[in-house]
Protein backbone atom coordinates (compact mmCIF):
# COMPACT_ATOMS: atom_id res chain seq x y z
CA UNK A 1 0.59 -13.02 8.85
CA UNK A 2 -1.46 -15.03 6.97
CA UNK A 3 0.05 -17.66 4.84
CA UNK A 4 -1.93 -19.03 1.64
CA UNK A 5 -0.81 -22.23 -0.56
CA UNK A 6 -3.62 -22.38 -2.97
CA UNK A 7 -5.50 -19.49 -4.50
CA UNK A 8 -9.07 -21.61 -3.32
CA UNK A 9 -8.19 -20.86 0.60
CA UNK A 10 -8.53 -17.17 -0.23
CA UNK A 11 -11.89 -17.58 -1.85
CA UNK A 12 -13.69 -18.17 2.16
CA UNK A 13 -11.93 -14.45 2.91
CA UNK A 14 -13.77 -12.64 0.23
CA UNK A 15 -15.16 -9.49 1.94
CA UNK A 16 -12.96 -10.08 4.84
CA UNK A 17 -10.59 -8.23 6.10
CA UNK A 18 -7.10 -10.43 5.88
CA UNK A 19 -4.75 -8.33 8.24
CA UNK A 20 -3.44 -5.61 9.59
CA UNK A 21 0.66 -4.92 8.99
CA UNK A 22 2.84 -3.22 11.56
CA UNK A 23 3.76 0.35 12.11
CA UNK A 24 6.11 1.98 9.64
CA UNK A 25 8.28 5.28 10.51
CA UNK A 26 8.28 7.58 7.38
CA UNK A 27 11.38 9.92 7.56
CA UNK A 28 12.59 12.62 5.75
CA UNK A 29 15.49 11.09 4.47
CA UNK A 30 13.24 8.43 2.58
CA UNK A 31 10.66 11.23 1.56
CA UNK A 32 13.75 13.04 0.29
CA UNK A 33 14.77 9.74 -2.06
CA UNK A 34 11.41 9.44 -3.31
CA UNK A 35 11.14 13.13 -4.38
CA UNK A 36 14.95 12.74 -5.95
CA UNK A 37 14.14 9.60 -7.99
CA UNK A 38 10.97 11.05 -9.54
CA UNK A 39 11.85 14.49 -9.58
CA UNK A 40 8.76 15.46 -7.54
CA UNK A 41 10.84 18.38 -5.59
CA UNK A 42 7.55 19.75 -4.50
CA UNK A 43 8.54 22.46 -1.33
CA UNK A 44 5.92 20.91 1.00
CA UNK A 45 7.57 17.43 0.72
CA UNK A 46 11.57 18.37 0.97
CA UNK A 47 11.79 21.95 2.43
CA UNK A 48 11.27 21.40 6.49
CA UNK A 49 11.76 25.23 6.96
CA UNK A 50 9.26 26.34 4.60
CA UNK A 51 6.66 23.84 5.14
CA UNK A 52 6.93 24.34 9.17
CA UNK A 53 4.63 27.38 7.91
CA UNK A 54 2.54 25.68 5.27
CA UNK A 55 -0.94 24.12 5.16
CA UNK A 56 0.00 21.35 6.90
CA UNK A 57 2.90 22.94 9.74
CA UNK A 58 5.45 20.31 8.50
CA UNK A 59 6.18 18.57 5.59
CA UNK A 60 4.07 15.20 4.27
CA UNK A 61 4.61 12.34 2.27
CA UNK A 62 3.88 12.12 -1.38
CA UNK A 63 0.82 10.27 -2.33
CA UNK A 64 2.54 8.30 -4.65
CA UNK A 65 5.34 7.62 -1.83
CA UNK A 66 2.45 6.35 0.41
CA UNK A 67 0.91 4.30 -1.81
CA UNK A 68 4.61 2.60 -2.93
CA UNK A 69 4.81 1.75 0.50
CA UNK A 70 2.11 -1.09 -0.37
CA UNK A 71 3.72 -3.79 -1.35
CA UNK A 72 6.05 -3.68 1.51
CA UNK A 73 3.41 -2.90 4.17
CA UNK A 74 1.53 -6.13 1.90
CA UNK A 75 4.21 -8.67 2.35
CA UNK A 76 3.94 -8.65 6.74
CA UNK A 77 -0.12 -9.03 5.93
CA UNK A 78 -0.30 -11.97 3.37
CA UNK A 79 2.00 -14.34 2.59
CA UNK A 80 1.04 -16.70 -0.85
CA UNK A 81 3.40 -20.05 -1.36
CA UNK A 82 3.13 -22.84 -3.72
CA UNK A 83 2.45 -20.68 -6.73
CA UNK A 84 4.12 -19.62 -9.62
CA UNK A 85 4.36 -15.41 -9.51
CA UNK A 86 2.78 -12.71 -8.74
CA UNK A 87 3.22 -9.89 -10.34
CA UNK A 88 1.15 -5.97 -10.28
CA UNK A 89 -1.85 -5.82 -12.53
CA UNK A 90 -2.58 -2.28 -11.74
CA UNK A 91 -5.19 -0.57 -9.46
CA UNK A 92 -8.50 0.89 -9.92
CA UNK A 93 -9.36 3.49 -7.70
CA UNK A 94 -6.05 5.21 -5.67
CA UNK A 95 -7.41 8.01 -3.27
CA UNK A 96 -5.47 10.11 -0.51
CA UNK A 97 -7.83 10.95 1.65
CA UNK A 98 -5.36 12.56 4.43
CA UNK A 99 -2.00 13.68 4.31
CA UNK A 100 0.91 11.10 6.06
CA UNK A 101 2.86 13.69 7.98
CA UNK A 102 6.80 13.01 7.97
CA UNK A 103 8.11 11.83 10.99
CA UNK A 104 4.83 9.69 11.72
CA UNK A 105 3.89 6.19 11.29
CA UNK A 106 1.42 4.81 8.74
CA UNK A 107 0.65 0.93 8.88
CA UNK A 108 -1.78 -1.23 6.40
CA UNK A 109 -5.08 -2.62 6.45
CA UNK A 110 -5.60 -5.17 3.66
CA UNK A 111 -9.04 -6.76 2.27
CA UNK A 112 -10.03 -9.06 -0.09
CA UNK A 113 -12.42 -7.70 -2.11
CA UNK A 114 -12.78 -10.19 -5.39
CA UNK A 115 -10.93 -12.97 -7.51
CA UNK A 116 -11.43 -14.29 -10.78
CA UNK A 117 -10.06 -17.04 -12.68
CA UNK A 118 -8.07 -17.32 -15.70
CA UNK A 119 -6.36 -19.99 -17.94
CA UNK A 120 -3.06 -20.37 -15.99
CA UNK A 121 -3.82 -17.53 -13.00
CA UNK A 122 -5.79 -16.08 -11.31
CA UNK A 123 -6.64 -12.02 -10.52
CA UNK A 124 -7.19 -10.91 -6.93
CA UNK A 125 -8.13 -7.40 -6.14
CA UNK A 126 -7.46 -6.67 -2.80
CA UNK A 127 -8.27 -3.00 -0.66
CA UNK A 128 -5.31 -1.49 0.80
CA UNK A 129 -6.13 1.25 3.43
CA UNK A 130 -3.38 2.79 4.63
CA UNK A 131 -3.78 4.58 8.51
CA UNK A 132 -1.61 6.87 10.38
CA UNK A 133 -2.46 7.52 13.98
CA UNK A 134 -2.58 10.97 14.14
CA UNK A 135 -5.48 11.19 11.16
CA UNK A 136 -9.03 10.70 11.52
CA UNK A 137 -9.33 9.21 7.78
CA UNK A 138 -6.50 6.96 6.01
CA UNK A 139 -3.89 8.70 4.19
CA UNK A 140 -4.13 6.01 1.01
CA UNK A 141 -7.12 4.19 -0.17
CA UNK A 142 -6.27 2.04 -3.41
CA UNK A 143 -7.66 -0.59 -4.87
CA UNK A 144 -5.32 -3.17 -6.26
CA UNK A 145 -4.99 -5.99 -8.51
CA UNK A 146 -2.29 -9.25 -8.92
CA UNK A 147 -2.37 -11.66 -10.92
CA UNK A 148 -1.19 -14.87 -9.29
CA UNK A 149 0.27 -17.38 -11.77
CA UNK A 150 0.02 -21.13 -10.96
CA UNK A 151 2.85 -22.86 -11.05
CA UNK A 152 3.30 -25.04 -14.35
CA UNK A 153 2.48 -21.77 -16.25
């Protein structure tokens, strides 16, 4: 992991990758959750039997499931102390380039691909690639932005 205390050691890692987080099982229970909380009941997410026959011969992950998975995946990659917050300033390009097939793994791969200064923060915008093993491209591309408050604001 890669622990930060000021914003200015980041700024030698732009362009660079900053880690890689470890493997993460995606079940069927969780996919389940995620489809209950949103509503999202789509068959090819929650119905096993069905989607044993679909596109896809089992079900997959939401995109919006695999890209929630983020911040988590985010917090074993880069760790930032002596600052105020951080909070989600919102993304600007999300893709899904494969589908994340239940009952696999999917891990991130986080870059740093710009900060800028403002009174009182600062916004990074990092690239979050998210990789299962058995794809050939990730399952989640998104770029993200946080805004990292210093800490008298």
């Amino acid at each position: 992991m890669l622990v930060v205390s000021a914003i200015e050691e980041l700024r030698n890692r732009l362009g660079q990758e900053l880690g890689v987080s470890d493997w993460h099982a995606v079940s069927q229970d969780d996919v389940n959750c995620f489809a209950a909380v949103t509503g999202d009941r789509q068959w090819i997410h929650t119905d096993v039997e069905l989607a044993k026959s679909g596109p896809f011969r089992g079900t997959i992950a939401h995109g919006f499931y695999t890209l929630a998975l983020i911040p988590m995946l985010m917090g074993q990659v880069l760790s930032l102390h002596g600052i105020g917050f951080v909070i989600n300033y919102g993304l600007n390009n999300v893709r899904f380039p494969a589908p994340l097939p239940v009952g696999d793994r999917v891990r991130l791969r986080l870059s740093l691909e710009a900060i800028s200064s403002r009174p009182g923060s600062s916004d990074i915008t990092l690239l979050s690639s998210l990789e299962c093993p058995t794809q050939e491209k990730p399952v989640c591309v998104a770029e993200s932005v946080v805004r990292v408050f210093d800490l008298q604001s």
